[in-house]
Protein backbone atom coordinates (compact mmCIF):
# COMPACT_ATOMS: atom_id res chain seq x y z
CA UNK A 1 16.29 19.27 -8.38
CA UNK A 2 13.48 16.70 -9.33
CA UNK A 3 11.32 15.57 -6.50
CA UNK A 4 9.98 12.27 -6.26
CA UNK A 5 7.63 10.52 -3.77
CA UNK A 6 9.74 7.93 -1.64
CA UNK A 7 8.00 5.92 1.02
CA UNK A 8 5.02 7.98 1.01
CA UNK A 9 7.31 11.29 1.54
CA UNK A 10 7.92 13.87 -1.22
CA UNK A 11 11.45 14.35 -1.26
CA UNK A 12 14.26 15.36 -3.89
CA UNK A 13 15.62 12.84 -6.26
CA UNK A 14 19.68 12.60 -5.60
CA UNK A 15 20.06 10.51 -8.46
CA UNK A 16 21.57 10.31 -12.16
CA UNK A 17 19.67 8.23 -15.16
CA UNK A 18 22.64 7.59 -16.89
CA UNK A 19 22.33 6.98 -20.51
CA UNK A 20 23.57 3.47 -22.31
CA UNK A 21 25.94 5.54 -25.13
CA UNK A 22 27.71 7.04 -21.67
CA UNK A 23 31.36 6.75 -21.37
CA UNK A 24 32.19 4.93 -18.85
CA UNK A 25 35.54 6.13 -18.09
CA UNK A 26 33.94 9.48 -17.91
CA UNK A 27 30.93 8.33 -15.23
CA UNK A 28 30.27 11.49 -12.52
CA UNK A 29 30.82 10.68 -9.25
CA UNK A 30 27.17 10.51 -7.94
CA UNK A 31 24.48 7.92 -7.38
CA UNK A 32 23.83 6.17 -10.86
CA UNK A 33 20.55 4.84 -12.22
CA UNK A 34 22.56 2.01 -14.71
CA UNK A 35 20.64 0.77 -17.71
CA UNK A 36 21.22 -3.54 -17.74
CA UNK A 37 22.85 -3.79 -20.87
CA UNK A 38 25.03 -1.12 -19.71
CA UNK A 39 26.25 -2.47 -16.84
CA UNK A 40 26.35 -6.08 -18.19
CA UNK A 41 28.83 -4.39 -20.76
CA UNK A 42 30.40 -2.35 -18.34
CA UNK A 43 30.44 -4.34 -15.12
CA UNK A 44 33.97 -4.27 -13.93
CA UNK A 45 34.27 -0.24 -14.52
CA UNK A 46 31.59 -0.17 -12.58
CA UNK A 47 32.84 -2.05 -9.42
CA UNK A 48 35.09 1.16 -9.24
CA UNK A 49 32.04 3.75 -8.79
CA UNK A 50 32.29 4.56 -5.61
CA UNK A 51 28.74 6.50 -4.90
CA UNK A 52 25.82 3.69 -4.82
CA UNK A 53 24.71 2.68 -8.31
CA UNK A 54 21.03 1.78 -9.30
CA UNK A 55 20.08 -0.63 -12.15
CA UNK A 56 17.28 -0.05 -14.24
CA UNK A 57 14.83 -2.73 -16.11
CA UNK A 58 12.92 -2.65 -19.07
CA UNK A 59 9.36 -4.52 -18.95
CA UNK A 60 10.94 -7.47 -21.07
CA UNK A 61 13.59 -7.83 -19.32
CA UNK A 62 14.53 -11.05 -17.41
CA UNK A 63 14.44 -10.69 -13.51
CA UNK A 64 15.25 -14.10 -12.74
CA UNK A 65 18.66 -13.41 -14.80
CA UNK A 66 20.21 -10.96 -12.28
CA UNK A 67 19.38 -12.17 -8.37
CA UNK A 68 23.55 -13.07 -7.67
CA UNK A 69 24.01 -9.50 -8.66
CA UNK A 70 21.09 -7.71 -6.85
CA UNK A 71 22.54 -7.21 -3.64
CA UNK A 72 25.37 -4.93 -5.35
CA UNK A 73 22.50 -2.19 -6.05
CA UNK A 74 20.92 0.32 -3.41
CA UNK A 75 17.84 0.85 -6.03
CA UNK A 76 16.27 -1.31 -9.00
CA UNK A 77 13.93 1.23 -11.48
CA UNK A 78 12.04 -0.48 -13.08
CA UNK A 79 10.47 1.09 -16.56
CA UNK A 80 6.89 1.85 -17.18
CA UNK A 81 6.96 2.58 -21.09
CA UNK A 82 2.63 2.96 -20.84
CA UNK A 83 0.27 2.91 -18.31
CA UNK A 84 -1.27 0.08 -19.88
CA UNK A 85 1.81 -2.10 -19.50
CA UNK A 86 1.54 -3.66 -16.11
CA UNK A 87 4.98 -5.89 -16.76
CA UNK A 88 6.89 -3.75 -14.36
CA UNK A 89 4.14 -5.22 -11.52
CA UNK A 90 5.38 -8.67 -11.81
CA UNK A 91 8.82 -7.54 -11.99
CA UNK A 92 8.44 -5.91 -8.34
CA UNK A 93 6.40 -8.44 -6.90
CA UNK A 94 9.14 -10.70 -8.13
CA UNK A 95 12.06 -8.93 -6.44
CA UNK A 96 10.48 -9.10 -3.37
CA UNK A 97 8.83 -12.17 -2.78
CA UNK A 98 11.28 -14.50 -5.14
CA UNK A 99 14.43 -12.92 -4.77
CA UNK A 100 14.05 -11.27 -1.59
CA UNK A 101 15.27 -7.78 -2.44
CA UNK A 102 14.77 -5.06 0.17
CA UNK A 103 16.36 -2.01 -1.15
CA UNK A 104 14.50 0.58 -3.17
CA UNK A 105 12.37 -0.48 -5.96
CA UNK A 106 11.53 2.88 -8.03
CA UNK A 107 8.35 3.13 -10.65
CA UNK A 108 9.44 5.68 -13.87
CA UNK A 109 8.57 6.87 -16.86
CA UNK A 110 4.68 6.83 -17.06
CA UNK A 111 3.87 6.58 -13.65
CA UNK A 112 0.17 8.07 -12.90
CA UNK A 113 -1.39 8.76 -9.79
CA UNK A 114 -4.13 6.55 -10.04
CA UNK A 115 -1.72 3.57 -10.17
CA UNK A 116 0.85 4.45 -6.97
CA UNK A 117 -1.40 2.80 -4.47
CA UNK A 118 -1.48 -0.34 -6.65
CA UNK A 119 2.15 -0.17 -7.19
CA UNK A 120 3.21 0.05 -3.57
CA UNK A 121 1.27 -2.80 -3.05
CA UNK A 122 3.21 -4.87 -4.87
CA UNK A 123 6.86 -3.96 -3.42
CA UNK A 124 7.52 -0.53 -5.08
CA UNK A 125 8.71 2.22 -2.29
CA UNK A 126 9.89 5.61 -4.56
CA UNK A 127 8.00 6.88 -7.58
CA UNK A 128 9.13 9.27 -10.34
CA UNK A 129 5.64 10.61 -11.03
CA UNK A 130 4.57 11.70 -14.60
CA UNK A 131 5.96 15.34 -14.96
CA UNK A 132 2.24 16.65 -15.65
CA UNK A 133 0.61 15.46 -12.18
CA UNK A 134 1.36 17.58 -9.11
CA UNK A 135 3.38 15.28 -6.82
CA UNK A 136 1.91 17.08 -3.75
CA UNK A 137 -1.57 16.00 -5.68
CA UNK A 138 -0.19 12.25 -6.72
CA UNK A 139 0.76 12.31 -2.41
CA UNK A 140 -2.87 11.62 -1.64
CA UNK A 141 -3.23 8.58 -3.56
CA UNK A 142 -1.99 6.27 -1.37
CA UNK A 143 -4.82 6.89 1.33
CA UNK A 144 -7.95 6.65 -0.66
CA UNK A 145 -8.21 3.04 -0.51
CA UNK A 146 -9.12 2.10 3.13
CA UNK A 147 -9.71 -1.69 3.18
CA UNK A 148 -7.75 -3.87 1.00
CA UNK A 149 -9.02 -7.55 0.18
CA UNK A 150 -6.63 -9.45 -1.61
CA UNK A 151 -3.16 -10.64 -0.27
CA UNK A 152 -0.15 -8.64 -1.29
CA UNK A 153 3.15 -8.01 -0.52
CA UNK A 154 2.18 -5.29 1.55
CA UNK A 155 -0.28 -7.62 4.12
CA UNK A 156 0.09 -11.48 3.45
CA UNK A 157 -3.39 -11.70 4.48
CA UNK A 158 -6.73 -11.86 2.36
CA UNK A 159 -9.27 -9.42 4.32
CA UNK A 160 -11.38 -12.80 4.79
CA UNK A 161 -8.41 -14.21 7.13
CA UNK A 162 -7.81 -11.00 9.07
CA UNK A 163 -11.49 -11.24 9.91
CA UNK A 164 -11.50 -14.31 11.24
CA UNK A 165 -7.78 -13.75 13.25
């Protein structure tokens, strides 16, 4: 089984990417990672999954277009096509601040080690790392940054303001 890093933890992944050509009166009975466009076509088979389903954005894709249905989802993935495409940033800090999601917001595809501090900073709590890091290695990340200056979703306050507090 694939292991991931979730909340700072490596730990192994328990669910299924399922692919937007699936059939979805032939859907296994597990936890689903669910591509938009297939569950926009597919929405009322999909009220009949019974495991917890997962629903996975592309970078272009339109946030703002799916908070009434958010709630319905343990897990939003969202989709990092290149390292150099820092959409799926603004689609996190979005989720959280704006729509108020709490659940599980997953980083995959090109997910390097370098960038998992950065990301968790912005509301993302599991990350499929890039099969050719070490996730053991990618682990230690997330504690070489001591002091943090800018506001975040991760401490509301600018360094300059916890100074002063």
């Amino acid at each position: 089984m694939k292991q991931i890093i979730k909340q700072r933890q490596i730990v192994a992944d328990d669910w299924q990417h399922l692919d937007e050509d699936a059939d979805p009166a032939q859907l296994p009975a597990a936890k689903l990672i669910v591509p938009l466009a297939f569950w926009r076509e597919h929405r009322d088979s999909l009220a009949q999954h019974q495991a917890p389903l997962a629903l996975k954005l592309e970078p272009d894709d339109d946030v703002d277009a799916i908070p009434p249905q958010l709630s319905r989802f343990a897990m939003v993935v969202l989709q990092f096509p290149s390292f150099r495409d820092g959409r799926a940033y603004s689609q996190a800090r979005m989720l959280r601040l704006h729509h108020g999601y709490e659940g599980d917001i997953r980083a995959s595809g090109n997910v390097l080690r370098d960038q998992l501090m950065y990301m968790e900073r912005v509301g993302f709590t599991s990350f499929e790392v890039d099969s050719k890091q070490a996730v053991n290695e990618a682990l230690k990340a997330f504690d070489e940054i001591k002091v943090k200056y800018q506001a975040c979703s991760d401490e509301p306050l600018p360094l300059y303001k916890r100074r002063t507090a």
